[in-house]
Protein backbone atom coordinates (compact mmCIF):
# COMPACT_ATOMS: atom_id res chain seq x y z
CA UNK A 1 0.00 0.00 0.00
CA UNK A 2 1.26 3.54 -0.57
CA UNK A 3 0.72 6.21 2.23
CA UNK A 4 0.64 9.82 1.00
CA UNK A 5 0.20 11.94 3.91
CA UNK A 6 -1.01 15.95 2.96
CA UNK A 7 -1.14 18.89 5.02
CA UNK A 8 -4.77 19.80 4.28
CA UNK A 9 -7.63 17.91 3.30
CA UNK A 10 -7.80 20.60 -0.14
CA UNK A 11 -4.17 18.82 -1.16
CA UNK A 12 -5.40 15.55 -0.47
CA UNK A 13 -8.32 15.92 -2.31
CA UNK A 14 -6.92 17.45 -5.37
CA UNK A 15 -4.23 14.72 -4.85
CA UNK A 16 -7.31 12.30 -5.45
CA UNK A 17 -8.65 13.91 -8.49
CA UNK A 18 -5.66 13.91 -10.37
CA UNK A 19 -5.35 10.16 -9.83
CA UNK A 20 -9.01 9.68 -10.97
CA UNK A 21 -8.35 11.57 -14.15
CA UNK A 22 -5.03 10.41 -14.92
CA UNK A 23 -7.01 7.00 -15.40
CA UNK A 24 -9.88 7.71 -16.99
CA UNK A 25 -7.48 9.15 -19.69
CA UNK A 26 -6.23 5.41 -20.13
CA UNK A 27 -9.25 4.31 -20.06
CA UNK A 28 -12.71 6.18 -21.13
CA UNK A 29 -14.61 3.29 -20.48
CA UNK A 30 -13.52 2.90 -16.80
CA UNK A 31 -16.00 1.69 -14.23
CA UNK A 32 -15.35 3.98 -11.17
CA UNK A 33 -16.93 2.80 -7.78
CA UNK A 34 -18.33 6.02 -5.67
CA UNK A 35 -18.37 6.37 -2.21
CA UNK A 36 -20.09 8.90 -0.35
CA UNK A 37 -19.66 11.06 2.84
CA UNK A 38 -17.52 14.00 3.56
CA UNK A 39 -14.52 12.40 2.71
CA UNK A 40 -14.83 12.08 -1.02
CA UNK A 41 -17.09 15.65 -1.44
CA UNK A 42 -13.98 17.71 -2.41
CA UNK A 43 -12.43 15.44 -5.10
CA UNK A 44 -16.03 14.94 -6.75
CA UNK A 45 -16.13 18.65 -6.62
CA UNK A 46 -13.01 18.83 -8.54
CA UNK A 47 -14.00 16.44 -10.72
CA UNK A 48 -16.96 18.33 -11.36
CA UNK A 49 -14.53 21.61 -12.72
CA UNK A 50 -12.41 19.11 -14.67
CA UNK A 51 -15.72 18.53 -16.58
CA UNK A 52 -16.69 22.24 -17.54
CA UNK A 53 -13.27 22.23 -18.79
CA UNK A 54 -13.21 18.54 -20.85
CA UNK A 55 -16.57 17.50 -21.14
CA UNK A 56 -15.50 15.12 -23.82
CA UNK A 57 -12.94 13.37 -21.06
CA UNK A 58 -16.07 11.47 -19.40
CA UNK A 59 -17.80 10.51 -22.48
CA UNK A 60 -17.81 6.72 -21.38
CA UNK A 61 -17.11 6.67 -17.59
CA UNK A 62 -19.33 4.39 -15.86
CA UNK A 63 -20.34 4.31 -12.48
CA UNK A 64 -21.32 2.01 -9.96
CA UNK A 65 -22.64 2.99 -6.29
CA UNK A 66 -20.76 1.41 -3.32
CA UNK A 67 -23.38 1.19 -0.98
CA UNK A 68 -26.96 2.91 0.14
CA UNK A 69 -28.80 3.05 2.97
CA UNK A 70 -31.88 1.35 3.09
CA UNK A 71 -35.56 1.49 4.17
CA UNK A 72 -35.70 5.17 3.28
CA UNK A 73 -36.77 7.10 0.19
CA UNK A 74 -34.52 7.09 -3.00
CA UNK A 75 -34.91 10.70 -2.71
CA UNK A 76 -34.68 11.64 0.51
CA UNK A 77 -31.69 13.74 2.01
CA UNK A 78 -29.21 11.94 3.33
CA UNK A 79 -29.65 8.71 1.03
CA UNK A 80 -26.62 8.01 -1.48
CA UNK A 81 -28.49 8.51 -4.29
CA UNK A 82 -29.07 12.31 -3.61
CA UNK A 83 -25.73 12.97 -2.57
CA UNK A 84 -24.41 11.42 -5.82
CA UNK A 85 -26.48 12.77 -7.82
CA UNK A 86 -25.72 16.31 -6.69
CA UNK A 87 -21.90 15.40 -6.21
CA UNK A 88 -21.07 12.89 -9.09
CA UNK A 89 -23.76 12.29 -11.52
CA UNK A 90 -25.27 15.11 -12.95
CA UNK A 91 -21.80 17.62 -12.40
CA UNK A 92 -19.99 14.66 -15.02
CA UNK A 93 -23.49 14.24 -17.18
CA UNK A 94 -23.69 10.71 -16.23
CA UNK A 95 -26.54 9.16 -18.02
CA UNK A 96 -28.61 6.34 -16.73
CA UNK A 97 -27.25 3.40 -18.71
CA UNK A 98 -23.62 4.11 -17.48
CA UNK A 99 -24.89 3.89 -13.72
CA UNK A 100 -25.74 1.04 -11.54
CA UNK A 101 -27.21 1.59 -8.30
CA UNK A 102 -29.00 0.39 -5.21
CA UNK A 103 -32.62 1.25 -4.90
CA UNK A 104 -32.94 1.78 -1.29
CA UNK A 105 -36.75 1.00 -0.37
CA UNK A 106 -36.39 -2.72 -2.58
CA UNK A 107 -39.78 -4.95 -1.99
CA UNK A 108 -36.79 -7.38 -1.44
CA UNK A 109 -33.05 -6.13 -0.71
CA UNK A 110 -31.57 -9.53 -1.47
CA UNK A 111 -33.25 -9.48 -4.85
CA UNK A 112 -31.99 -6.06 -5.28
CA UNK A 113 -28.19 -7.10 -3.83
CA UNK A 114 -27.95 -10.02 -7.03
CA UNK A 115 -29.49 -7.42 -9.09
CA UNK A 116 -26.56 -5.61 -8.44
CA UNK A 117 -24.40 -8.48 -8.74
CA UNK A 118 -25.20 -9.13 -12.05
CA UNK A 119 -24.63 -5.93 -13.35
CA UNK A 120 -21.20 -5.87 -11.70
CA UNK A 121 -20.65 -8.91 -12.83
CA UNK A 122 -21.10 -7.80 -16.69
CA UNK A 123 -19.61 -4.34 -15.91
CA UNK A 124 -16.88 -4.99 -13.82
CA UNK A 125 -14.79 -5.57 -12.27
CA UNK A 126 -14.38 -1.88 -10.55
CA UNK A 127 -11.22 -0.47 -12.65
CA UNK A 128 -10.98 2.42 -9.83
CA UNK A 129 -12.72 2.17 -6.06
CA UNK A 130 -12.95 5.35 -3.90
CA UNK A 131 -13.18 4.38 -0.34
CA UNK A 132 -13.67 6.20 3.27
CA UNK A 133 -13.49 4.82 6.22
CA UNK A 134 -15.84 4.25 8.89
CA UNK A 135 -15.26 5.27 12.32
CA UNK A 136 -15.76 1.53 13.16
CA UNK A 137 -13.75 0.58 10.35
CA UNK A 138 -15.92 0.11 8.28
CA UNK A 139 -15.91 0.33 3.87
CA UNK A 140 -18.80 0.66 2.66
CA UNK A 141 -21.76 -1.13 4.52
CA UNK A 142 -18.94 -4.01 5.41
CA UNK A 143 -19.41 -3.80 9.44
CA UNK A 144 -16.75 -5.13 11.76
CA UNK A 145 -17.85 -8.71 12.71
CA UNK A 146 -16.72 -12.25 13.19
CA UNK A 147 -17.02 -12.99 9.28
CA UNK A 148 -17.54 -10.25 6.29
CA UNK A 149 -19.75 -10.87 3.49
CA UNK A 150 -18.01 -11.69 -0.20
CA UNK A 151 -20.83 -10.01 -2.47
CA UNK A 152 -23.78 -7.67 -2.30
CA UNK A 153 -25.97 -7.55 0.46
CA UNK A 154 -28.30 -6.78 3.16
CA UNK A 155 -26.24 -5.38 5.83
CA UNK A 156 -27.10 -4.75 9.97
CA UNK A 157 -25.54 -1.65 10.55
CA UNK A 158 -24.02 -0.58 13.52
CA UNK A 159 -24.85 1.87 16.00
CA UNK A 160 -21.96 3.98 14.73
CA UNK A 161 -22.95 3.67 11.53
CA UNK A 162 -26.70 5.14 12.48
CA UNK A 163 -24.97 7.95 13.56
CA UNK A 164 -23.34 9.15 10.70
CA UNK A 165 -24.39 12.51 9.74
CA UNK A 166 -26.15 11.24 6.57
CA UNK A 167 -28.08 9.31 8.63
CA UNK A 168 -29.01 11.44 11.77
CA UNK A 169 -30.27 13.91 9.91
CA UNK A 170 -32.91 11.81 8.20
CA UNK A 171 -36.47 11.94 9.61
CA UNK A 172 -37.31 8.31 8.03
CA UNK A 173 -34.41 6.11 9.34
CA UNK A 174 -32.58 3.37 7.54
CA UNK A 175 -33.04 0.40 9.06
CA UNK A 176 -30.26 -2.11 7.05
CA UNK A 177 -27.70 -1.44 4.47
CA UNK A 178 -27.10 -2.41 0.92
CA UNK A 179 -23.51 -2.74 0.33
CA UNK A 180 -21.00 -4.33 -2.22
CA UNK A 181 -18.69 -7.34 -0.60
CA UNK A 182 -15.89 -7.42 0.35
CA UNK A 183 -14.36 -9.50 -2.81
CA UNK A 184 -16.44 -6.71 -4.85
CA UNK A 185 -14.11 -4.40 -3.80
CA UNK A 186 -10.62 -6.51 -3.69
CA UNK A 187 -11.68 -7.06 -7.31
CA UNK A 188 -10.73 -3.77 -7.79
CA UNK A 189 -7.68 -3.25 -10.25
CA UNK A 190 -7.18 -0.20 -8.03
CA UNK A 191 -8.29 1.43 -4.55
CA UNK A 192 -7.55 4.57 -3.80
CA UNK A 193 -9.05 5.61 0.19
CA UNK A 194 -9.46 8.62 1.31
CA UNK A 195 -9.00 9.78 5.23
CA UNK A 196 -9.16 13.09 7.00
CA UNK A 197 -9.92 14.96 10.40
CA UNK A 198 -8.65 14.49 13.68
CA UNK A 199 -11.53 12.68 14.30
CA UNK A 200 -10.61 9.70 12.08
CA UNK A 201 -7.15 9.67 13.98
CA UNK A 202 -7.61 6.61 16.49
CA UNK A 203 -9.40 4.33 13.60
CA UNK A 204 -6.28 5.47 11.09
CA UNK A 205 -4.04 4.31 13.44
CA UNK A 206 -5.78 0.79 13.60
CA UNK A 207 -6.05 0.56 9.56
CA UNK A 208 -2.19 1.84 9.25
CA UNK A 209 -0.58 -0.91 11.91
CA UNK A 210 -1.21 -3.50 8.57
CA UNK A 211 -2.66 -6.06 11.43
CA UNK A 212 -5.66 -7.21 9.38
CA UNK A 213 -8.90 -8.53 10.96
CA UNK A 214 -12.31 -8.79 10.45
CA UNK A 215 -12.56 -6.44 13.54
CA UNK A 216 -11.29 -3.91 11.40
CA UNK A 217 -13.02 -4.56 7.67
CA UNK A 218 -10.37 -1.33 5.91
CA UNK A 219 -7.57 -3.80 7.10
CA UNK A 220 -8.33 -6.11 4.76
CA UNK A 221 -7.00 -3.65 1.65
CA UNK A 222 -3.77 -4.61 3.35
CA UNK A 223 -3.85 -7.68 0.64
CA UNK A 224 -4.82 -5.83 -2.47
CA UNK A 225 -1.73 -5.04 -4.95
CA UNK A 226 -2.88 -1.37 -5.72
CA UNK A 227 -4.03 0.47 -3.01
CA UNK A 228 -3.34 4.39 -2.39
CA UNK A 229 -4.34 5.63 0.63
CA UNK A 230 -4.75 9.41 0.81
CA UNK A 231 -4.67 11.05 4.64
CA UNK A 232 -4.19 13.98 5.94
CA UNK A 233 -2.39 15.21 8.91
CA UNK A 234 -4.58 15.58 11.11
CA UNK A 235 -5.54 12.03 10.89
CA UNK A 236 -2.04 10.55 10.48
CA UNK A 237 -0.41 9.73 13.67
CA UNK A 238 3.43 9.11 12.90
């Protein structure tokens, strides 16, 4: 894994963009896996300016959601859809058939979790995943527990989780997760994750001691060939 530590989270983010672009210009066609949440809201951002300027450069990017909460509202604040919507898929003009993504209020989420297998399964694998990190250690709906899921599916989420500002906020709670496994996201030819704020500090220090368990489900990126982890100096404890 390579570390790149940054003295603000505005370096580390624009750090992050150029990596994004620099392969979607090997690739147009590359299936980029989004995560949501604070840490990822600056590079998308950038991303989004990159557009104005080469519209043409995202002609064929696809995209694939990481994970959603569920029970609630496609629509509702809060939910993964709206934030990528506003943050990723209409700033890069991303039409429908080059997105795949949970519907959150599914008449049945394990239908819905092989629906999304499939897809990935055709599409993928994930050329480029952008991760956070949970303050549990979490990525994506993947919950610290005595065994981790492979594949898609219906997740319990934690009482950490439920307090995630996404969530708290919301005035219909989510009551499970939809998530991509954790072999969805080892598939990945690349990973780049993304951690900042002093808050994050104790649960960076966990991920970065490369002791992996399933205690700590970011530890298992430990194994993938292609990982670039992004933090910041307030979460980086040296």
């Amino acid at each position: 894994m390579r570390i790149d530590i940054f003295n603000t989270y505005d370096e580390l983010s624009l750090k992050a963009k150029e990596l994004i672009v620099q392969e979607i210009r090997k690739d147009k066609n590359l299936l980029l896996c989004t995560a949501t949440g604070g840490s990822p809201t600056k590079t998308y951002e950038l991303l989004g300016e990159t557009y104005q300027k080469e519209p043409e450069l995202f002609s064929g990017l696809r995209i694939i959601k990481l994970d959603e909460w569920g029970g609630i509202a496609l629509d509702q604040p809060g939910s993964c859809e709206s934030y990528l919507q506003k943050h990723v898929l209409q700033p890069l003009q991303i039409p429908e058939e080059r997105y795949t993504g949970f519907n959150s209020n599914p008449e049945n989420p394990n239908a819905e979790c092989k629906r999304i297998q499939e897809r990935l399964r055709k599409e993928g694998p994930i050329d480029l995943c952008i991760l956070g990190i949970g303050m549990n250690g979490h990525i994506a709906f993947n919950e610290p527990a005595e065994f981790l899921e492979p594949f898609c599916h219906q997740a319990e989420l934690s009482e950490m989780s439920l307090q995630h500002k996404m969530a708290s906020g919301m005035q219909v709670k989510p009551t499970y997760g939809l998530t991509l496994g954790m072999a969805d996201i080892l598939h990945s030819k690349m990973i780049i994750i993304l951690i900042h704020g002093t808050h994050k500090k104790e649960i960076a220090k966990k991920f970065l001691s490369k002791k992996i368990s399933s205690s700590v489900p970011a530890s298992f990126l430990w194994l993938h060939p292609n990982v670039i982890c992004l933090i910041d100096s307030n979460a980086y404890e040296s």
